[in-house]
PDB file of N, CA and C in Angstrom:
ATOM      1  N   UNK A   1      62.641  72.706  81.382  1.00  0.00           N
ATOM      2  CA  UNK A   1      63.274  71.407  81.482  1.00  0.00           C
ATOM      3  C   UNK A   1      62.244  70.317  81.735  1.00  0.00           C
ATOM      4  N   UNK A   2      61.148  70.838  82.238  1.00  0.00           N
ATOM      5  CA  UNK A   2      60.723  69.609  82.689  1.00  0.00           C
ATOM      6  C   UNK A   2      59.288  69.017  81.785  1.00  0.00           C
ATOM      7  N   UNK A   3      59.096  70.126  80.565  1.00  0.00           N
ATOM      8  CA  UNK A   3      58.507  69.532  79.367  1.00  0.00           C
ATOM      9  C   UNK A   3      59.212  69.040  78.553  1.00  0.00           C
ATOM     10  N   UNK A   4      60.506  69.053  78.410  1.00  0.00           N
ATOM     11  CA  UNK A   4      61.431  67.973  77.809  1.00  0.00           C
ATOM     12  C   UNK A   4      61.859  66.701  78.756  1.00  0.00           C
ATOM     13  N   UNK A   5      61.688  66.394  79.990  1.00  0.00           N
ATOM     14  CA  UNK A   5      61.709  65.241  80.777  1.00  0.00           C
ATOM     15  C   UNK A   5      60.602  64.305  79.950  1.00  0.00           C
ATOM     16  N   UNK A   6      59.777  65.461  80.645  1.00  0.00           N
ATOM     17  CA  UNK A   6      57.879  65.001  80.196  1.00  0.00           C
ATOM     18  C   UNK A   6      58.381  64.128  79.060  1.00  0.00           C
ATOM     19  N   UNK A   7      58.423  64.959  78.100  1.00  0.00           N
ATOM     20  CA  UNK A   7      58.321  64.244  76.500  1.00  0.00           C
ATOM     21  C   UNK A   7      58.951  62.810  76.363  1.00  0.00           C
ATOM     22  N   UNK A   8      59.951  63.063  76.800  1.00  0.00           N
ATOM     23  CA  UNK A   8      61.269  61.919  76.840  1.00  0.00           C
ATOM     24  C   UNK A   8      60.381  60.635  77.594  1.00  0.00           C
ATOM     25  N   UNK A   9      60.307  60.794  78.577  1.00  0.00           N
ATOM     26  CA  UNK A   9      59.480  59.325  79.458  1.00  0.00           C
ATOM     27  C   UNK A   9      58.130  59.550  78.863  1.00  0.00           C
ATOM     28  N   UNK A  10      57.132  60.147  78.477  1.00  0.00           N
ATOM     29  CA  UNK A  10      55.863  59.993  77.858  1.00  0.00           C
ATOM     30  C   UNK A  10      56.344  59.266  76.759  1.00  0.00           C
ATOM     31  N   UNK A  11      57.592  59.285  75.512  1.00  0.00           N
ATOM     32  CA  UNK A  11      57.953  58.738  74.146  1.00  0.00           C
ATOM     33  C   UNK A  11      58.042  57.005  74.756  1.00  0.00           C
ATOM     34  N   UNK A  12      59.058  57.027  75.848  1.00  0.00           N
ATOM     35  CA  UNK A  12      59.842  55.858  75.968  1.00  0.00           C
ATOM     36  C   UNK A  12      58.592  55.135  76.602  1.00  0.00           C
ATOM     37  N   UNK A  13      57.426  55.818  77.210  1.00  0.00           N
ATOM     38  CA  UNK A  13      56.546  54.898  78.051  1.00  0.00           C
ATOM     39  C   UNK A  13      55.543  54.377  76.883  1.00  0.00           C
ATOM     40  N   UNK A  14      55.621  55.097  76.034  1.00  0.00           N
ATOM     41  CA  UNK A  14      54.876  54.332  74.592  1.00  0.00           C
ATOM     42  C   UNK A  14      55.211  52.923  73.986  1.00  0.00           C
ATOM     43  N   UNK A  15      56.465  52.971  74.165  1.00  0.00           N
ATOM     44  CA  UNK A  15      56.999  51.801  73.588  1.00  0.00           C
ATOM     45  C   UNK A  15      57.089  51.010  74.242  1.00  0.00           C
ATOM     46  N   UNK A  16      56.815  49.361  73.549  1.00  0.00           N
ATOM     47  CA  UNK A  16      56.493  48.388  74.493  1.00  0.00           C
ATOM     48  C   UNK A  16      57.882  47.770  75.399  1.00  0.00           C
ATOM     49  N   UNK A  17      59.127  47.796  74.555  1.00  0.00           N
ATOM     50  CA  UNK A  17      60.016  47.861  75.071  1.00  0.00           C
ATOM     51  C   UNK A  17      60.413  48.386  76.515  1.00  0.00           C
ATOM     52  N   UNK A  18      60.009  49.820  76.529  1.00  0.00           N
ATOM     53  CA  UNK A  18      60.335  50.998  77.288  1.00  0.00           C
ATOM     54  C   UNK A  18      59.437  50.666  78.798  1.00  0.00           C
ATOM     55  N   UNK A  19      58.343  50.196  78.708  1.00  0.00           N
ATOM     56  CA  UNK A  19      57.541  49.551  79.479  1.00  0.00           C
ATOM     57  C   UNK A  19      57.905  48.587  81.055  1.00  0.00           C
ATOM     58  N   UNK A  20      59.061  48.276  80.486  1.00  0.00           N
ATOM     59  CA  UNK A  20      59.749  47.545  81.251  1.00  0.00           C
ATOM     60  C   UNK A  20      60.669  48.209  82.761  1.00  0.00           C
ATOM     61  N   UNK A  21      61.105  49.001  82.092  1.00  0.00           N
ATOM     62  CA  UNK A  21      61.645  50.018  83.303  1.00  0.00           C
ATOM     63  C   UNK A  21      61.023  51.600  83.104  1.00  0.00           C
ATOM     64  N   UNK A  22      59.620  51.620  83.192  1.00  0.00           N
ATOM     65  CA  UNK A  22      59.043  52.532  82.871  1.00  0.00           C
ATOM     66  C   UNK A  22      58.982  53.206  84.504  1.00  0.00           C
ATOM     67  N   UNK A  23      58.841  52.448  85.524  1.00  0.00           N
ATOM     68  CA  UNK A  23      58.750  53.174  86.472  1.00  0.00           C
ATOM     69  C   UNK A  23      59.571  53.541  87.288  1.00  0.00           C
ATOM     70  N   UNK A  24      60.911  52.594  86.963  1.00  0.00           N
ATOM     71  CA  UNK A  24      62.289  53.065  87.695  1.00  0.00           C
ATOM     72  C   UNK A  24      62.053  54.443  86.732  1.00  0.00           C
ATOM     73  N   UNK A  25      62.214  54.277  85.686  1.00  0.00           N
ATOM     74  CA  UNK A  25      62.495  55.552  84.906  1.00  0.00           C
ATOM     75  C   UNK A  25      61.812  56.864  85.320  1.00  0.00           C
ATOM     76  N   UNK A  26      60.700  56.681  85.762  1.00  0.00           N
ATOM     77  CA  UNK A  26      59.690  57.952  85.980  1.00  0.00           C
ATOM     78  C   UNK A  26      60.368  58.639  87.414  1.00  0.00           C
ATOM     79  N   UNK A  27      60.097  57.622  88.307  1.00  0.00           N
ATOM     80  CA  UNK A  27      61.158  57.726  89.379  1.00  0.00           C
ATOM     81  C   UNK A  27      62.194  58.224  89.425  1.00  0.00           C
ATOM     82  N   UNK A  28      63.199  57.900  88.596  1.00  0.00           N
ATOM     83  CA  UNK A  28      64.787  58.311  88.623  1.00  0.00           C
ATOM     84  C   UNK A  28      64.686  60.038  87.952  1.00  0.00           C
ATOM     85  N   UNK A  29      64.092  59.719  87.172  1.00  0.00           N
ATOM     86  CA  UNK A  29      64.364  61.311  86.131  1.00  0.00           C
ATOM     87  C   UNK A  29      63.320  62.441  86.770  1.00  0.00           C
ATOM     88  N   UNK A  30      62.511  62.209  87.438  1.00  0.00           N
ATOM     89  CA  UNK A  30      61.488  63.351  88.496  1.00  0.00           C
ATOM     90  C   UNK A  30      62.712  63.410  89.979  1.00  0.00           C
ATOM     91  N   UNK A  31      63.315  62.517  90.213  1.00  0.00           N
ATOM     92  CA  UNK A  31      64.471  62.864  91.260  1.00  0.00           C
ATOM     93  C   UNK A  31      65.168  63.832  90.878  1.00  0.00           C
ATOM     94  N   UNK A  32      65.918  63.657  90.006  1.00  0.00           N
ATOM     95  CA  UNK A  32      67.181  64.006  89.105  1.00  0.00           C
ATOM     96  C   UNK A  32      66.781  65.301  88.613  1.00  0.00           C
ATOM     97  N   UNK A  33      65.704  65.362  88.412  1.00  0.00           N
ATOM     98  CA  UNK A  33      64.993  67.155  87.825  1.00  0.00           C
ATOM     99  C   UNK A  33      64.864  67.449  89.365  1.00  0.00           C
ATOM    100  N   UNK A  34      64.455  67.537  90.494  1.00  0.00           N
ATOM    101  CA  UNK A  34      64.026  68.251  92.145  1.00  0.00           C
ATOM    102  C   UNK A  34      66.072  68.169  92.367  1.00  0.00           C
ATOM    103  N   UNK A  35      66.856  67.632  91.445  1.00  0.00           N
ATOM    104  CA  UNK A  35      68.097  67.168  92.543  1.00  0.00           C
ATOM    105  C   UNK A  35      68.766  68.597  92.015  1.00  0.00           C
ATOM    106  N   UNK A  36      68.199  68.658  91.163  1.00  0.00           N
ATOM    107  CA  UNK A  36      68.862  69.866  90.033  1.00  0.00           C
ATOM    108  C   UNK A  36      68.277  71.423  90.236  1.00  0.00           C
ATOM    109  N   UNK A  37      67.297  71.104  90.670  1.00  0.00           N
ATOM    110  CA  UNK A  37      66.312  72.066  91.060  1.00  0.00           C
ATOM    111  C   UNK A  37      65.209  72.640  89.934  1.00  0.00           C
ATOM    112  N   UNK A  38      64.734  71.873  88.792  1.00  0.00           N
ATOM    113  CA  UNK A  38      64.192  72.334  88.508  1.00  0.00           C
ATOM    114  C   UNK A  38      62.765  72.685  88.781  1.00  0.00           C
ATOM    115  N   UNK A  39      61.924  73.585  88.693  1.00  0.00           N
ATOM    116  CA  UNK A  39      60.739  73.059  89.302  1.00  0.00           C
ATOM    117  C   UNK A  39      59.681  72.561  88.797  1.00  0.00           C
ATOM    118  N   UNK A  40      58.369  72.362  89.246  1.00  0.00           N
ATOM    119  CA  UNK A  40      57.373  72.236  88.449  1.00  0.00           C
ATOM    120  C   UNK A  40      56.627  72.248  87.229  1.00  0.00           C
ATOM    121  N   UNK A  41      55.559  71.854  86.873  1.00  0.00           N
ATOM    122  CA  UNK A  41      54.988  72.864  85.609  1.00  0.00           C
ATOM    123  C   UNK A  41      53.567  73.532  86.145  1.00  0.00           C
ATOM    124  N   UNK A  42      53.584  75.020  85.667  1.00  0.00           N
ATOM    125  CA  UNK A  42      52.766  75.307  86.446  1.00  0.00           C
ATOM    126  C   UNK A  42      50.958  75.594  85.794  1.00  0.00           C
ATOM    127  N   UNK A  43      51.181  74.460  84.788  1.00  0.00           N
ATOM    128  CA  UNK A  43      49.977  74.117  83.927  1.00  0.00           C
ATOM    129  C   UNK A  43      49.321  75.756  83.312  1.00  0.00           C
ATOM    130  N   UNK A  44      50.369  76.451  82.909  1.00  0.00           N
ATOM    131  CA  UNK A  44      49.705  77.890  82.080  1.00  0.00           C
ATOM    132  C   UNK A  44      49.998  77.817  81.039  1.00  0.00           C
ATOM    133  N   UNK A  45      50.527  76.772  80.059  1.00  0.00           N
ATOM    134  CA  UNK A  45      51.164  76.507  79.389  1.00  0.00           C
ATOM    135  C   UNK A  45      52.050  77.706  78.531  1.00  0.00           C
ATOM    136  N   UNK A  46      52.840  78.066  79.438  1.00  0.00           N
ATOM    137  CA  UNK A  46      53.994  79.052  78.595  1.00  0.00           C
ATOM    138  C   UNK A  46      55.051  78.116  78.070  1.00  0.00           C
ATOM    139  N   UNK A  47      55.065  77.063  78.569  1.00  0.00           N
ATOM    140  CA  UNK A  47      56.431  76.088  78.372  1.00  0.00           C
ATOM    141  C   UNK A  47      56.126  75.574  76.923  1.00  0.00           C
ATOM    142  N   UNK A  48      54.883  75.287  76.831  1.00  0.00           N
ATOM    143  CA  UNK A  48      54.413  74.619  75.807  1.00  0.00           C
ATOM    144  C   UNK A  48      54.219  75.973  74.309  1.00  0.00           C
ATOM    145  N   UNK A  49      53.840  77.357  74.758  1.00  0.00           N
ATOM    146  CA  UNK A  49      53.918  78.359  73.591  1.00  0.00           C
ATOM    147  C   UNK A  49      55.767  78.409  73.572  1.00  0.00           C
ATOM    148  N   UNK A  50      56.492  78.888  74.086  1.00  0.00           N
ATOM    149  CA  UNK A  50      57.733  79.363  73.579  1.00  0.00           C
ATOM    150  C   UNK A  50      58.593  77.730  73.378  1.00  0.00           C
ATOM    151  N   UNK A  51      58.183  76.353  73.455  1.00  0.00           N
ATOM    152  CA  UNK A  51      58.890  75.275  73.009  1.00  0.00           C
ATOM    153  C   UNK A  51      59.494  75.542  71.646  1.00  0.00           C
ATOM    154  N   UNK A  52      60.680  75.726  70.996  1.00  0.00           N
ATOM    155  CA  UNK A  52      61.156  75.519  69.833  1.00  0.00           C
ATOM    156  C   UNK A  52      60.988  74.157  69.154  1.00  0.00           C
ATOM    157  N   UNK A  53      60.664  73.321  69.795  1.00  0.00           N
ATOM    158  CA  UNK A  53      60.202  71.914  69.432  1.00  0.00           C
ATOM    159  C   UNK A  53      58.739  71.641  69.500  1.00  0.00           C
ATOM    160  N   UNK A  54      57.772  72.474  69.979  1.00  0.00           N
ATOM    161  CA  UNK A  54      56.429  72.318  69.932  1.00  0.00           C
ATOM    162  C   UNK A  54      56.046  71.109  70.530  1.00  0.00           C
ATOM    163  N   UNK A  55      57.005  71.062  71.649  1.00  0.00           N
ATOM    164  CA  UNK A  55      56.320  70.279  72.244  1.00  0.00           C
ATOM    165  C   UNK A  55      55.059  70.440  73.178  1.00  0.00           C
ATOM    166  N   UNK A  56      53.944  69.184  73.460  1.00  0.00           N
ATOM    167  CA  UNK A  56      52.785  69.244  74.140  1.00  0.00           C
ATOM    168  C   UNK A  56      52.668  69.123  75.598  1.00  0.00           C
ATOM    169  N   UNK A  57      52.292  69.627  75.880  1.00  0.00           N
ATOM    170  CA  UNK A  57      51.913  69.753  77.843  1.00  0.00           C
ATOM    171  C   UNK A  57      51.407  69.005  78.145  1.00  0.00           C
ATOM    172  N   UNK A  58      50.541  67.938  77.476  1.00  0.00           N
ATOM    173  CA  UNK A  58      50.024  66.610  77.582  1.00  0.00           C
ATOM    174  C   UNK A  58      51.217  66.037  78.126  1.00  0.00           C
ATOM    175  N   UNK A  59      52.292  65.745  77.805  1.00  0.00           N
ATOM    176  CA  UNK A  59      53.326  65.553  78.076  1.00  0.00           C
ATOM    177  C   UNK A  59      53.945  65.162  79.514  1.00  0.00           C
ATOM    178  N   UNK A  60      53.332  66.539  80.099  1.00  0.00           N
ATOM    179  CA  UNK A  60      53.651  66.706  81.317  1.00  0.00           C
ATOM    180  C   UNK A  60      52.950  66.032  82.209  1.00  0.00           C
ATOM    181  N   UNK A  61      51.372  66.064  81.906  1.00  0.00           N
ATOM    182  CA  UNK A  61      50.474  64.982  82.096  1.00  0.00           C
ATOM    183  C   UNK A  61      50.665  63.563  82.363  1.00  0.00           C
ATOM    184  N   UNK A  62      51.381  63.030  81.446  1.00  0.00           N
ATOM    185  CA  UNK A  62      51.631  61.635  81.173  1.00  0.00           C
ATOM    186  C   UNK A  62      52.855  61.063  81.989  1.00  0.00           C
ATOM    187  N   UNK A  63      53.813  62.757  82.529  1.00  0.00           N
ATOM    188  CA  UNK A  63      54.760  62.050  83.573  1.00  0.00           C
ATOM    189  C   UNK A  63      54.245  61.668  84.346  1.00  0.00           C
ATOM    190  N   UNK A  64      53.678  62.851  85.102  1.00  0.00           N
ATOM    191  CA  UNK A  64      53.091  63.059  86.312  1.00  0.00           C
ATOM    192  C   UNK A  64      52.042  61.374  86.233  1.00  0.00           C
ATOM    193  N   UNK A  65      51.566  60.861  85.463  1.00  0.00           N
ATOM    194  CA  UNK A  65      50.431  59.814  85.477  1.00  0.00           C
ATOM    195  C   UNK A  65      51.340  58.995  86.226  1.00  0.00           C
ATOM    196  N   UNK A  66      52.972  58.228  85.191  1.00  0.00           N
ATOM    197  CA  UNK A  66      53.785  57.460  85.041  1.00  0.00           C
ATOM    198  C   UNK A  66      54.115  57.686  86.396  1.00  0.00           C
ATOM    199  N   UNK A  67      54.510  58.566  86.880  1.00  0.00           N
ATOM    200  CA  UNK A  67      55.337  58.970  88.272  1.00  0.00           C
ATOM    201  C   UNK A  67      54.543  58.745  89.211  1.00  0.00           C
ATOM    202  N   UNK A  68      52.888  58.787  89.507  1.00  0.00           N
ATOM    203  CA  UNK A  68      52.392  58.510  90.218  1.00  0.00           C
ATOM    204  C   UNK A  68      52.579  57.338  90.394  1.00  0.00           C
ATOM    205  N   UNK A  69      51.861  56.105  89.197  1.00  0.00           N
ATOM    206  CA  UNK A  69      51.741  54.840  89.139  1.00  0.00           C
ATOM    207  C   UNK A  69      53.353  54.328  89.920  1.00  0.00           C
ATOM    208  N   UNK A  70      54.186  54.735  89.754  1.00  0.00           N
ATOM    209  CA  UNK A  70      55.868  54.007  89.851  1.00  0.00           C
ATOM    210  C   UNK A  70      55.839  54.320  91.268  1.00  0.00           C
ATOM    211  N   UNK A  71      55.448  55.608  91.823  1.00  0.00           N
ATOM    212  CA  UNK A  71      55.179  55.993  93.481  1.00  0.00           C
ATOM    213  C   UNK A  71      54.448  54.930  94.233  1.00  0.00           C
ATOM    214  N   UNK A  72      53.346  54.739  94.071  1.00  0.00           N
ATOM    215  CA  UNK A  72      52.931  53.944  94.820  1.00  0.00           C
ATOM    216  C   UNK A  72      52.392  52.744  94.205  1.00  0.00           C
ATOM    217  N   UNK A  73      53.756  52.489  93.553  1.00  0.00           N
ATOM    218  CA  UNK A  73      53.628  50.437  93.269  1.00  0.00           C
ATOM    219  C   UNK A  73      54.883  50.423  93.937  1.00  0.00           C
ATOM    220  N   UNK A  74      55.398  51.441  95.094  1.00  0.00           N
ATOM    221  CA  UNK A  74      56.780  50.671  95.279  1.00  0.00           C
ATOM    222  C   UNK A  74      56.582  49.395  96.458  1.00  0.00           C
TER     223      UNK A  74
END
């Protein structure tokens, strides 16, 4: 689940649009995944070999960047 979070806010943080509530967003959806329980990624990339969408672990990267930055600009 949480290389498809990744992907989703890494896509929307691309766009200049998306930019705008980029850090409520990072914020809200890293809650909402711990509220749910999903956990971590535990950077071995298995998430990233068995993805049916091929998605990238970079990905996961780019939350974690977003989620930092939105953490402590509050």
């Amino acid at each position: 689940a949480m290389l498809c979070v990744a992907a989703k806010v890494s896509h929307l943080a691309k766009l200049p649009q998306g930019r705008i509530e980029a850090k409520a967003r990072a914020r809200n959806m890293v809650a909402r995944m711990d509220e749910l329980g999903f956990g971590g990624c535990t950077n071995t990339g298995a998430c990233e070999a068995e993805c049916p969408k091929s998605i990238s672990i970079s990905h996961i990267a780019r939350l974690n960047r977003e989620y930092l930055v939105a953490k402590f600009s509050e």
